[in-house]
N, C-alpha and C. Protein backbone atom coordinates (compact mmCIF):
# COMPACT_ATOMS: atom_id res chain seq x y z
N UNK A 1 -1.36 -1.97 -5.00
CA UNK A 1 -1.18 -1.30 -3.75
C UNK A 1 -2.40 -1.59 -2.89
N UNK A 2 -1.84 -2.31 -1.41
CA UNK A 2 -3.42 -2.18 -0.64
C UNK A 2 -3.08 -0.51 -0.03
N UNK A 3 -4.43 -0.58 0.23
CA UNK A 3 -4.55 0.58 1.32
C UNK A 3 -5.81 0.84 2.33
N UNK A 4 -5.47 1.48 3.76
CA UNK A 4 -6.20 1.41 4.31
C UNK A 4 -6.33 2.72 5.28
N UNK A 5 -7.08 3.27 6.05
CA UNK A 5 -7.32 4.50 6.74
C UNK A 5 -6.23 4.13 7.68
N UNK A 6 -5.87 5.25 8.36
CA UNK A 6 -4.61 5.28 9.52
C UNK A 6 -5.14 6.70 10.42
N UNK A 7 -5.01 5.90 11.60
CA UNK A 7 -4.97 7.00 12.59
C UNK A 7 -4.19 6.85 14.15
N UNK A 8 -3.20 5.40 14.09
CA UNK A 8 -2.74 5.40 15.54
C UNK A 8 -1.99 4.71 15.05
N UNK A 9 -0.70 4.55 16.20
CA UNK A 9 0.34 4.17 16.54
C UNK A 9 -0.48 2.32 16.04
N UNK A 10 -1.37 1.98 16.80
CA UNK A 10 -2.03 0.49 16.84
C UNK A 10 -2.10 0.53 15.70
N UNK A 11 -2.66 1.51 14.20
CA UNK A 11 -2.76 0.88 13.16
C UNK A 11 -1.39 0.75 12.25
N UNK A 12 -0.21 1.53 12.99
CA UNK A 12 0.91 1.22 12.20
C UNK A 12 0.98 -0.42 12.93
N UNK A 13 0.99 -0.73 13.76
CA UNK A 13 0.77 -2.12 13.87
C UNK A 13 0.58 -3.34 13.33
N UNK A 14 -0.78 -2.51 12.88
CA UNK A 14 -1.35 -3.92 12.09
C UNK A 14 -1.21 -3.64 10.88
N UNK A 15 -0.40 -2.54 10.14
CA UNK A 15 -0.07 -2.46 8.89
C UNK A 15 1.45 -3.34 8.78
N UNK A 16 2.22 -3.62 10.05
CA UNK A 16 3.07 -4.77 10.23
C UNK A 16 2.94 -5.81 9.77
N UNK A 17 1.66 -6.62 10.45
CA UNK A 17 1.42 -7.61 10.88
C UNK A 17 0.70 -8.42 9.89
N UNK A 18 0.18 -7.27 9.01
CA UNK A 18 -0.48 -7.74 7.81
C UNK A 18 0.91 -7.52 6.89
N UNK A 19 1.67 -7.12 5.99
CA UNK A 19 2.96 -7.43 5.63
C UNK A 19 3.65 -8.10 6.08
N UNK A 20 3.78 -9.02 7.29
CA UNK A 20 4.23 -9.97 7.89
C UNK A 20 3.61 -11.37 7.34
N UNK A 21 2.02 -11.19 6.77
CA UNK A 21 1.07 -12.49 6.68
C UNK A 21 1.30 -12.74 5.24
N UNK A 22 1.41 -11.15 4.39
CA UNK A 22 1.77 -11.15 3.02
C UNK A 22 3.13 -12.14 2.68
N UNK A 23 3.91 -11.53 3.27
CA UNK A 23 5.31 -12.04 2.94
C UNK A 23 5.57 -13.66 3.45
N UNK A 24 4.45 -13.85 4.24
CA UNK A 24 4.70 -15.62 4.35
C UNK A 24 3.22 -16.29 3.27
N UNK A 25 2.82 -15.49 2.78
CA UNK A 25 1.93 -16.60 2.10
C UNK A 25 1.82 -16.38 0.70
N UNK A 26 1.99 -15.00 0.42
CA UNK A 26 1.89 -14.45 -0.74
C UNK A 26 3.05 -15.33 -1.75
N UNK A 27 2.48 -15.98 -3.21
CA UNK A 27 3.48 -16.36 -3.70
C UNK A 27 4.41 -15.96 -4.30
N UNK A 28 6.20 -16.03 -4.87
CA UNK A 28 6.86 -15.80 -5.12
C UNK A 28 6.63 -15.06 -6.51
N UNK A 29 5.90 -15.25 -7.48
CA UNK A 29 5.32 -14.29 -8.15
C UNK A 29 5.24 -12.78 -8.21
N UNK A 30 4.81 -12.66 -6.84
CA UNK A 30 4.81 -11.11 -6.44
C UNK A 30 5.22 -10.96 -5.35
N UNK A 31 5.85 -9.75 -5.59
CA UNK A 31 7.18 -8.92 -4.47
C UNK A 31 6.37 -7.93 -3.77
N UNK A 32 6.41 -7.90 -2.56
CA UNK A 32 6.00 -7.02 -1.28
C UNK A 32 7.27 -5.95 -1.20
N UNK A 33 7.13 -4.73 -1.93
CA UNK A 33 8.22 -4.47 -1.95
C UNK A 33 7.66 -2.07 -0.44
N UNK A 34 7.07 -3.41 0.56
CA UNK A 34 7.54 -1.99 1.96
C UNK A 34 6.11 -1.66 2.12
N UNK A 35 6.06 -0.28 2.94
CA UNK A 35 5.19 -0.14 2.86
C UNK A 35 5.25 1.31 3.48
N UNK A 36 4.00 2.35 3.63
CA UNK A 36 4.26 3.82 4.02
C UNK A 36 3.10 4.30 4.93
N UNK A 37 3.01 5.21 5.83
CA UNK A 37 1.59 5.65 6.34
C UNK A 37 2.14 6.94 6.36
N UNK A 38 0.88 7.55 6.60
CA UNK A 38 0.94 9.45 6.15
C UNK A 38 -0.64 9.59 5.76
N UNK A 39 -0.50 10.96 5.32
CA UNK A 39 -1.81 11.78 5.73
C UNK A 39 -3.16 10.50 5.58
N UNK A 40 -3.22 10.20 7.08
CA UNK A 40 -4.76 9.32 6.88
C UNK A 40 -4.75 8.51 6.66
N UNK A 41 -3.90 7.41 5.48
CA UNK A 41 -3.61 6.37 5.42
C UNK A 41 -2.62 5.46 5.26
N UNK A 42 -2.57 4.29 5.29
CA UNK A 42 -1.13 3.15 5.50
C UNK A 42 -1.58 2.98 4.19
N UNK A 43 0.09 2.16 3.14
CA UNK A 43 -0.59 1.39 2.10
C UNK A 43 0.59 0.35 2.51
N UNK A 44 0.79 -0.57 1.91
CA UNK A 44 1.51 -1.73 1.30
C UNK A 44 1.75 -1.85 0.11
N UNK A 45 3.17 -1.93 -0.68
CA UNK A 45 2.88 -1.81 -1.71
C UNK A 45 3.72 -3.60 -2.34
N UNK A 46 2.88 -4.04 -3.49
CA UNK A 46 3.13 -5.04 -4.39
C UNK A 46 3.48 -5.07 -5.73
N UNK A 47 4.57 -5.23 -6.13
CA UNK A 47 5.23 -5.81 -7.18
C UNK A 47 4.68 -6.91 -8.07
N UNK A 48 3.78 -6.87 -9.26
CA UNK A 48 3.59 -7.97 -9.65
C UNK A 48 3.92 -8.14 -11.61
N UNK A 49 3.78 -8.54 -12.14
CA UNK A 49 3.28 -8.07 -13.35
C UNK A 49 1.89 -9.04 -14.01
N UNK A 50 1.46 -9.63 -13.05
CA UNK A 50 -0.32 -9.78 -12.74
C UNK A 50 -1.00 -9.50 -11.92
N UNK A 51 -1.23 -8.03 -11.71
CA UNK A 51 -1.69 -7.75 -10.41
C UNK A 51 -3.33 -8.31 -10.40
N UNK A 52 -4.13 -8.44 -11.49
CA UNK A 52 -5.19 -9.18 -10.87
C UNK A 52 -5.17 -10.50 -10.11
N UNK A 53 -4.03 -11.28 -10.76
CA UNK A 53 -3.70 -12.65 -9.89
C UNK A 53 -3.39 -12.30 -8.50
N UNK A 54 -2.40 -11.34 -8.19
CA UNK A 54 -2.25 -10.43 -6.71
C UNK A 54 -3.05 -10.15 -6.34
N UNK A 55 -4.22 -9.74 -6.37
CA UNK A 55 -5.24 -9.11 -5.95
C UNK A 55 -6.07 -10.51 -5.68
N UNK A 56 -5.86 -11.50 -5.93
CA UNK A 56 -6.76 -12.64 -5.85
C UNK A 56 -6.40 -13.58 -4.46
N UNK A 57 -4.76 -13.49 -4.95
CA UNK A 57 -3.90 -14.15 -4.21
C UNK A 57 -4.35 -13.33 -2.42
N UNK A 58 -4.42 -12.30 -2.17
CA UNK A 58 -4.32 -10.92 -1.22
C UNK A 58 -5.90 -10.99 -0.81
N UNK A 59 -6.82 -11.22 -1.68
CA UNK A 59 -8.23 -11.43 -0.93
C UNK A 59 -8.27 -12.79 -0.38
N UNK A 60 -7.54 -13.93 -1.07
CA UNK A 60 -7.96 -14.74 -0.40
C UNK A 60 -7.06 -15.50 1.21
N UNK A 61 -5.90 -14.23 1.22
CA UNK A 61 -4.91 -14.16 2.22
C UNK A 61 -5.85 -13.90 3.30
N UNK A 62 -6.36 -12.41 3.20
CA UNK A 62 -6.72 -11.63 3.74
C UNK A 62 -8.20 -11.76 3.64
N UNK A 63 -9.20 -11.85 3.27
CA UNK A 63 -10.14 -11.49 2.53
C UNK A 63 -11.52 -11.62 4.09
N UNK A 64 -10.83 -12.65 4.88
CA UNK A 64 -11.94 -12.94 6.11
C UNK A 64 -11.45 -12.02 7.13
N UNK A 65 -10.64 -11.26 7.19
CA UNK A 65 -9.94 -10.87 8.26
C UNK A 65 -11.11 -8.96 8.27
N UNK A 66 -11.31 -8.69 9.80
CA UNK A 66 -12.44 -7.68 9.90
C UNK A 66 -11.80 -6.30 9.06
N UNK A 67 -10.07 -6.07 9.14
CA UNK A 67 -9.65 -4.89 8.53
C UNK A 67 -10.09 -4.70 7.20
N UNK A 68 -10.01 -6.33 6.20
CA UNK A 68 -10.51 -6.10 4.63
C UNK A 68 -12.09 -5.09 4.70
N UNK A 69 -12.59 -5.07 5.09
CA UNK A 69 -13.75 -4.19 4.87
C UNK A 69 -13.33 -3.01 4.71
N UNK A 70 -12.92 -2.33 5.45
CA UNK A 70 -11.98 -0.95 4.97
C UNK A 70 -10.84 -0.60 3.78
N UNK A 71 -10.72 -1.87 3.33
CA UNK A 71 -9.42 -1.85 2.57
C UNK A 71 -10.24 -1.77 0.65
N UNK A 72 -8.46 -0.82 0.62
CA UNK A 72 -8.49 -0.42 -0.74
C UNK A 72 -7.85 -1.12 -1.44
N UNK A 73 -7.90 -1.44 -2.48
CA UNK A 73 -7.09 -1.83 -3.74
C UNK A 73 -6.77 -1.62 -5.17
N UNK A 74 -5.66 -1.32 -5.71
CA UNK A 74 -5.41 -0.47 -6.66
C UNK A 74 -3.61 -0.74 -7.57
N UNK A 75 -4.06 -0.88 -8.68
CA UNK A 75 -2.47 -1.14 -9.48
C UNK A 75 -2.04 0.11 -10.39
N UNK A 76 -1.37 0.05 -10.69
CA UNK A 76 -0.48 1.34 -12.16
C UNK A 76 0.41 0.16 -12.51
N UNK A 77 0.62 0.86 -13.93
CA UNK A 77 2.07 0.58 -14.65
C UNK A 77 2.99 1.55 -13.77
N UNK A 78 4.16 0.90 -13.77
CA UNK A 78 5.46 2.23 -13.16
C UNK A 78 5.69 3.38 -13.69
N UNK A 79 5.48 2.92 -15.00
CA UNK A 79 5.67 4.20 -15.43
C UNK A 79 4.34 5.04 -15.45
N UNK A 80 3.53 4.86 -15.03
CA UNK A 80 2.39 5.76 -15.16
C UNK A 80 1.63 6.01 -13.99
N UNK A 81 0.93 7.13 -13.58
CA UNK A 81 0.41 7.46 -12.41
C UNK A 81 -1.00 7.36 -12.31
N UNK A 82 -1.75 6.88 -12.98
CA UNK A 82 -3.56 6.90 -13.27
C UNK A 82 -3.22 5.09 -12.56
N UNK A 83 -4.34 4.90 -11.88
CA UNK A 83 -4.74 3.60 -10.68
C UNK A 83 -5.89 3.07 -11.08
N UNK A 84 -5.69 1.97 -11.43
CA UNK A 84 -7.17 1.32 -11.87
C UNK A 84 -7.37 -0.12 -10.44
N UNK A 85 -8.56 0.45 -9.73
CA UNK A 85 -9.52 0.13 -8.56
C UNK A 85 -9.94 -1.18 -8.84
N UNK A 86 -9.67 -2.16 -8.16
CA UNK A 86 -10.15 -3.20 -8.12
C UNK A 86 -10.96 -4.15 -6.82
N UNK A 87 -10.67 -3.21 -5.65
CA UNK A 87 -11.40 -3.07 -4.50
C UNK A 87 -11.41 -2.08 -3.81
N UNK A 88 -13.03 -1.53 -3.37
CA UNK A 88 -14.01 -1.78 -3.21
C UNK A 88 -14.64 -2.28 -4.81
N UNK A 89 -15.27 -3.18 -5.10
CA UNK A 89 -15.87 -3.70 -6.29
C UNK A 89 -16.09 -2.05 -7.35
N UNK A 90 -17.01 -1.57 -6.61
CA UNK A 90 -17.96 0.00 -7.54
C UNK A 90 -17.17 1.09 -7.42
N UNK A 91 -15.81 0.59 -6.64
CA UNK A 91 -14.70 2.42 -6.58
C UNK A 91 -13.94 2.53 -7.70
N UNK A 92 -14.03 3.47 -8.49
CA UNK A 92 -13.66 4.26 -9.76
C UNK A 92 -12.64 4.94 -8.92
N UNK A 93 -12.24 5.69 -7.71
CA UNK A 93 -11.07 6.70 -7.38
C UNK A 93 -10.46 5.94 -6.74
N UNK A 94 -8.74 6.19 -6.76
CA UNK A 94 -8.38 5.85 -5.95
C UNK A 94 -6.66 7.10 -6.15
N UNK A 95 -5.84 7.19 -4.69
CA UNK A 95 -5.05 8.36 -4.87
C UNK A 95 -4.44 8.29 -3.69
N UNK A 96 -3.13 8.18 -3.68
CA UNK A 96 -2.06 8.20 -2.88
C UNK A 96 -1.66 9.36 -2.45
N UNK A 97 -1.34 9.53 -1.27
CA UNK A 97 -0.94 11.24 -0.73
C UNK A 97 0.62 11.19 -0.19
């Protein structure tokens, strides 16, 4: 799951526009499967069953672009609700609202 702070109409925007960049570059591997905003923040969410390869694939999509500085990153099993953080490098929390 990426995620990122939300506070305007403009950032449902670019929570578009970036799922727009996903879904043309991201490889067939992993599924972009929507995305949500609510209290505070947008996420995007990804389908993989390598999400570190996703997460590789997604920095290096994204990784120059000024929004990645703000951005979160984070996987689960489906069946399970505990998120293991893989960006910001040193973030241990991470939690969907």
């Amino acid at each position: 799951m990426l995620q990122w702070p939300a506070a305007s109409l403009k950032d449902y925007d670019a929570i578009i526009e970036i799922e727009n960049v996903l879904i043309e570059h991201l490889s067939q591997e992993h599924e972009l499967d929507g995305h949500d905003a609510g209290s505070g923040q947008m996420n995007i969410f990804v389908h993989s069953n390598n999400p570190k390869k996703a997460f590789n694939e997604v920095k290096a999509i994204l990784g120059s672009r000024d929004f990645w500085v703000d951005a979160r990153v984070a996987y689960r099993r489906i069946t399970k609700s505990e998120y293991t953080v893989l960006w910001p490098p040193n973030a241990t929390e991470f939690r969907v609202d």
